[in-house]
N, C-alpha and C. Protein backbone atom coordinates (compact mmCIF):
# COMPACT_ATOMS: atom_id res chain seq x y z
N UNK A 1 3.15 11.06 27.25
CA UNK A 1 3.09 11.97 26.11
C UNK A 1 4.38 12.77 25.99
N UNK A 2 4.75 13.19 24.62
CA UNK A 2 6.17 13.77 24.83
C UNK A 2 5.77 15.60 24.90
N UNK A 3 7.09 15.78 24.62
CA UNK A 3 6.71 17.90 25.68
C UNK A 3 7.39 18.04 24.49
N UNK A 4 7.38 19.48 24.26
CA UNK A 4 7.47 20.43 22.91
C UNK A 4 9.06 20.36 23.04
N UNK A 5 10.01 20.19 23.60
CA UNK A 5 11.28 20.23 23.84
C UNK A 5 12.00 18.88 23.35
N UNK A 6 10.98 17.76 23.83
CA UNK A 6 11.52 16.14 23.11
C UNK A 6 11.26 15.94 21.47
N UNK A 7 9.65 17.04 21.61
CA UNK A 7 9.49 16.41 19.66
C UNK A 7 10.45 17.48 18.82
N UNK A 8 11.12 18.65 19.29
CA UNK A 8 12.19 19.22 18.79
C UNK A 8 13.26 18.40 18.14
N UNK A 9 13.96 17.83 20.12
CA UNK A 9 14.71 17.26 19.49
C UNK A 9 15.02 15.75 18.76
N UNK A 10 13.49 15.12 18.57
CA UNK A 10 13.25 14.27 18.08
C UNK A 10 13.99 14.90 16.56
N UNK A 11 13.04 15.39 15.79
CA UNK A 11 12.83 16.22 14.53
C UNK A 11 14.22 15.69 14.68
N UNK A 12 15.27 17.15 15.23
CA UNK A 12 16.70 17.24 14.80
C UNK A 12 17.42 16.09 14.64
N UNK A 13 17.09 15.13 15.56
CA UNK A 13 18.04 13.90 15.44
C UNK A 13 17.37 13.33 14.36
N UNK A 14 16.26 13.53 13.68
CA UNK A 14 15.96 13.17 12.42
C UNK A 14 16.39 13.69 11.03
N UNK A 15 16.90 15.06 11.41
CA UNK A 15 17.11 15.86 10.26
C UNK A 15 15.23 16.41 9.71
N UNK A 16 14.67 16.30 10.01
CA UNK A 16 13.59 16.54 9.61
C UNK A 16 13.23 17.71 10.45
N UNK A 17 12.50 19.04 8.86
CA UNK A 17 11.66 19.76 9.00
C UNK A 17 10.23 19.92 9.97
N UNK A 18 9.64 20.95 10.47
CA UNK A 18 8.39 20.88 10.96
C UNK A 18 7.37 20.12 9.90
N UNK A 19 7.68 20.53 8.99
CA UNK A 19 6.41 20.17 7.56
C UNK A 19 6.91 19.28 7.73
N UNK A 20 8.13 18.06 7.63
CA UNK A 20 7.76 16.55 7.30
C UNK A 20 7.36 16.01 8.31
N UNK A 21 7.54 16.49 9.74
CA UNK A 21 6.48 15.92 10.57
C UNK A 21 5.27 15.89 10.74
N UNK A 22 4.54 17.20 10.26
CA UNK A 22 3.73 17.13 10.30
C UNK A 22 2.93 16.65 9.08
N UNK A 23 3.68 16.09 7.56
CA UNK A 23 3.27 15.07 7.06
C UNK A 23 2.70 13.93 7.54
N UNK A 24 3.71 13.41 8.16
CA UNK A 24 4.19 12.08 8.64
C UNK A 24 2.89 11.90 9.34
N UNK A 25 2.71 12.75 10.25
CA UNK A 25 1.71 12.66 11.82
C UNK A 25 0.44 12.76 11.03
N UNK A 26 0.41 13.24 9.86
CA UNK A 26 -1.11 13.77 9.02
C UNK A 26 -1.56 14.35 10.09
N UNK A 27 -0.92 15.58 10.39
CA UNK A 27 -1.31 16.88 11.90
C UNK A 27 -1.25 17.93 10.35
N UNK A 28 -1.34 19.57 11.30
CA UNK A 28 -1.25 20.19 10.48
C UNK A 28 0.00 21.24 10.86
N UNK A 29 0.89 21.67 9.85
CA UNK A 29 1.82 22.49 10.23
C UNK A 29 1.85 23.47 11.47
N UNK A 30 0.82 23.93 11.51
CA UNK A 30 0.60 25.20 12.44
C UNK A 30 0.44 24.20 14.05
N UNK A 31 -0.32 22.87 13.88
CA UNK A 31 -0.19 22.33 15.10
C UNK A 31 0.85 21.91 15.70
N UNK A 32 1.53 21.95 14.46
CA UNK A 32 3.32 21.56 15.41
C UNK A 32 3.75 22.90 16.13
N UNK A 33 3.73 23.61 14.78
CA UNK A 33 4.25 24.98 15.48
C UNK A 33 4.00 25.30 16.59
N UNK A 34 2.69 25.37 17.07
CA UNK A 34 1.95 26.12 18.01
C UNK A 34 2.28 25.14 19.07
N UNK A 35 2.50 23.16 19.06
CA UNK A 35 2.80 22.35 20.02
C UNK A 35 4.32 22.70 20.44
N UNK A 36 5.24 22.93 19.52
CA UNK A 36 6.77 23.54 20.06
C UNK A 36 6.86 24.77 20.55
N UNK A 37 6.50 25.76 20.28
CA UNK A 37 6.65 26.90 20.79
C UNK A 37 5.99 27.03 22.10
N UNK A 38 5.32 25.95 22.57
CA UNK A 38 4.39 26.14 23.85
C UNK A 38 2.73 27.21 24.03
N UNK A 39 2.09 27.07 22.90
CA UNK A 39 1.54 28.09 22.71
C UNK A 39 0.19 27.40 23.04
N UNK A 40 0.46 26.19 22.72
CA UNK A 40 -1.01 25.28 23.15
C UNK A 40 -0.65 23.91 23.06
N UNK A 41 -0.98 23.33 23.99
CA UNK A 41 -1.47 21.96 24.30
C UNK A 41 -2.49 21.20 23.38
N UNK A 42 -1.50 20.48 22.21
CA UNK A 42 -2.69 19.93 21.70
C UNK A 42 -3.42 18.84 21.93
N UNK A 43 -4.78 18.98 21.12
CA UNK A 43 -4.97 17.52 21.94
C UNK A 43 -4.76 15.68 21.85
N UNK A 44 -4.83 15.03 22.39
CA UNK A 44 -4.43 14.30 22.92
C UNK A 44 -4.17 13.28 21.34
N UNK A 45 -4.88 13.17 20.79
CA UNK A 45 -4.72 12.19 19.64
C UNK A 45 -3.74 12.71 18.56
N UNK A 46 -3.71 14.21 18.56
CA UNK A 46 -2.27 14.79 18.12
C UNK A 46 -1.21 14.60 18.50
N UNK A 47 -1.00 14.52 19.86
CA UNK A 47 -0.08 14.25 20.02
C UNK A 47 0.70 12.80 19.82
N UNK A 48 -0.34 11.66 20.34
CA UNK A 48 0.04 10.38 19.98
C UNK A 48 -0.06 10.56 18.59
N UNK A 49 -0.69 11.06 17.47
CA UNK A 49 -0.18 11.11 15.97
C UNK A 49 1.46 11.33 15.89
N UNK A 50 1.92 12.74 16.40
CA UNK A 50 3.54 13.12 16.32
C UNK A 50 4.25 12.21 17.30
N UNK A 51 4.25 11.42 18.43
CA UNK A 51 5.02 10.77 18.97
C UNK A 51 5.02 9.46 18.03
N UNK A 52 3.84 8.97 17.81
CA UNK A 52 3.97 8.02 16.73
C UNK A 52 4.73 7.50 15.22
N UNK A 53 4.67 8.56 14.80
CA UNK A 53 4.78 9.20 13.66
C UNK A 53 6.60 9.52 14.05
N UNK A 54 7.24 9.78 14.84
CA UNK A 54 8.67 9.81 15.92
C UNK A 54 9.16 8.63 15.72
N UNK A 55 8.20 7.79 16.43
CA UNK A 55 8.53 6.73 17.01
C UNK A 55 9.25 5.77 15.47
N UNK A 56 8.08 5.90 14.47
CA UNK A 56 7.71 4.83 13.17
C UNK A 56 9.28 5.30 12.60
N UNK A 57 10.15 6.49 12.19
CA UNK A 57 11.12 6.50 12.40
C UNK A 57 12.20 6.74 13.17
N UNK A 58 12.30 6.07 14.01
CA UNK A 58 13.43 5.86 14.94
C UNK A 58 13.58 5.92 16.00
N UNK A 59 13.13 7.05 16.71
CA UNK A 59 13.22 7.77 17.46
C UNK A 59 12.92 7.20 18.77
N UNK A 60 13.22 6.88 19.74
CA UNK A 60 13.10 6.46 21.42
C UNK A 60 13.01 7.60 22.29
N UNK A 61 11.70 7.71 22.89
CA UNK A 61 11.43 8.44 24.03
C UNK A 61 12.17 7.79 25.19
N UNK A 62 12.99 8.34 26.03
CA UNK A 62 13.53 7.43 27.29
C UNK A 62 12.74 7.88 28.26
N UNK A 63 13.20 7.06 29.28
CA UNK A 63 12.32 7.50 30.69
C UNK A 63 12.42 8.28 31.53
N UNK A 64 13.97 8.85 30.91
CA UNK A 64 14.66 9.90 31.65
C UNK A 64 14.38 11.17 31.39
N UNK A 65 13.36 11.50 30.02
CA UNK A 65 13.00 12.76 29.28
C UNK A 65 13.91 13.05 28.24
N UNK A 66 14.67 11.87 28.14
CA UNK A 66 15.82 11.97 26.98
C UNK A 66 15.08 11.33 25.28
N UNK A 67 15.93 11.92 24.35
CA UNK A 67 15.63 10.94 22.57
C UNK A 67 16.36 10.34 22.36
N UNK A 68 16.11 9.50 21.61
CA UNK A 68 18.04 9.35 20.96
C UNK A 68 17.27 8.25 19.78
N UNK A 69 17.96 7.95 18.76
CA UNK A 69 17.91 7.27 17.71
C UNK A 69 17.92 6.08 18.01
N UNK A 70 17.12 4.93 17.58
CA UNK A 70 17.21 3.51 17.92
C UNK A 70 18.34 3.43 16.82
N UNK A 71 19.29 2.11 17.26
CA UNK A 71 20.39 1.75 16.95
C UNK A 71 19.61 0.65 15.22
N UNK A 72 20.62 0.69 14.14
CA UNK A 72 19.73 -0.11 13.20
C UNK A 72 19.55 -1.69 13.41
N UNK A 73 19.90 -2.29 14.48
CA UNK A 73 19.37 -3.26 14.69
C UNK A 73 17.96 -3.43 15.55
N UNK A 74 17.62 -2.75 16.28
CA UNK A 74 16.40 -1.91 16.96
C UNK A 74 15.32 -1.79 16.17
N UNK A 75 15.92 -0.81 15.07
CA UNK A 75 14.55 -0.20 14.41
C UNK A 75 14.30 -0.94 13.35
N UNK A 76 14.77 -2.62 12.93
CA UNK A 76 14.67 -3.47 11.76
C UNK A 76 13.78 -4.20 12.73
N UNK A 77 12.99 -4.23 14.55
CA UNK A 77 12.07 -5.16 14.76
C UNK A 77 11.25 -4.44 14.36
């Protein structure tokens, strides 16, 4: 599962707002909020919504606790 610090800097390397993630994830604004700021642990199907929802554009969780943008040959499989 990713930590309030990776879906940050997921977002940024997206250019994307809290609200378009939490479009994207069909979560609700305040659950992002409250998942970044560390205020609560949401639960579990939220979160795979926003890592998902990450993932569908671009975004690579590494194994190291790192993000980074899949390269555009990557994100065309």
């Amino acid at each position: 599962m990713i930590t309030p610090v990776q879906c940050k800097m997921a977002r940024s390397a997206l250019g994307w707002g809290v609200r378009r993630l939490a479009a994207e994830a069909k979560v609700s604004v305040s659950a992002v909020n409250r998942f970044e700021v560390g205020h609560t642990e949401p639960i579990p199907i939220t979160l795979e919504a926003l890592q998902r929802a990450l993932e569908r554009a671009g975004v690579e969780f590494r194994p190291d606790g790192s993000v980074r943008l899949r390269e555009a040959a990557d994100a065309e499989l």
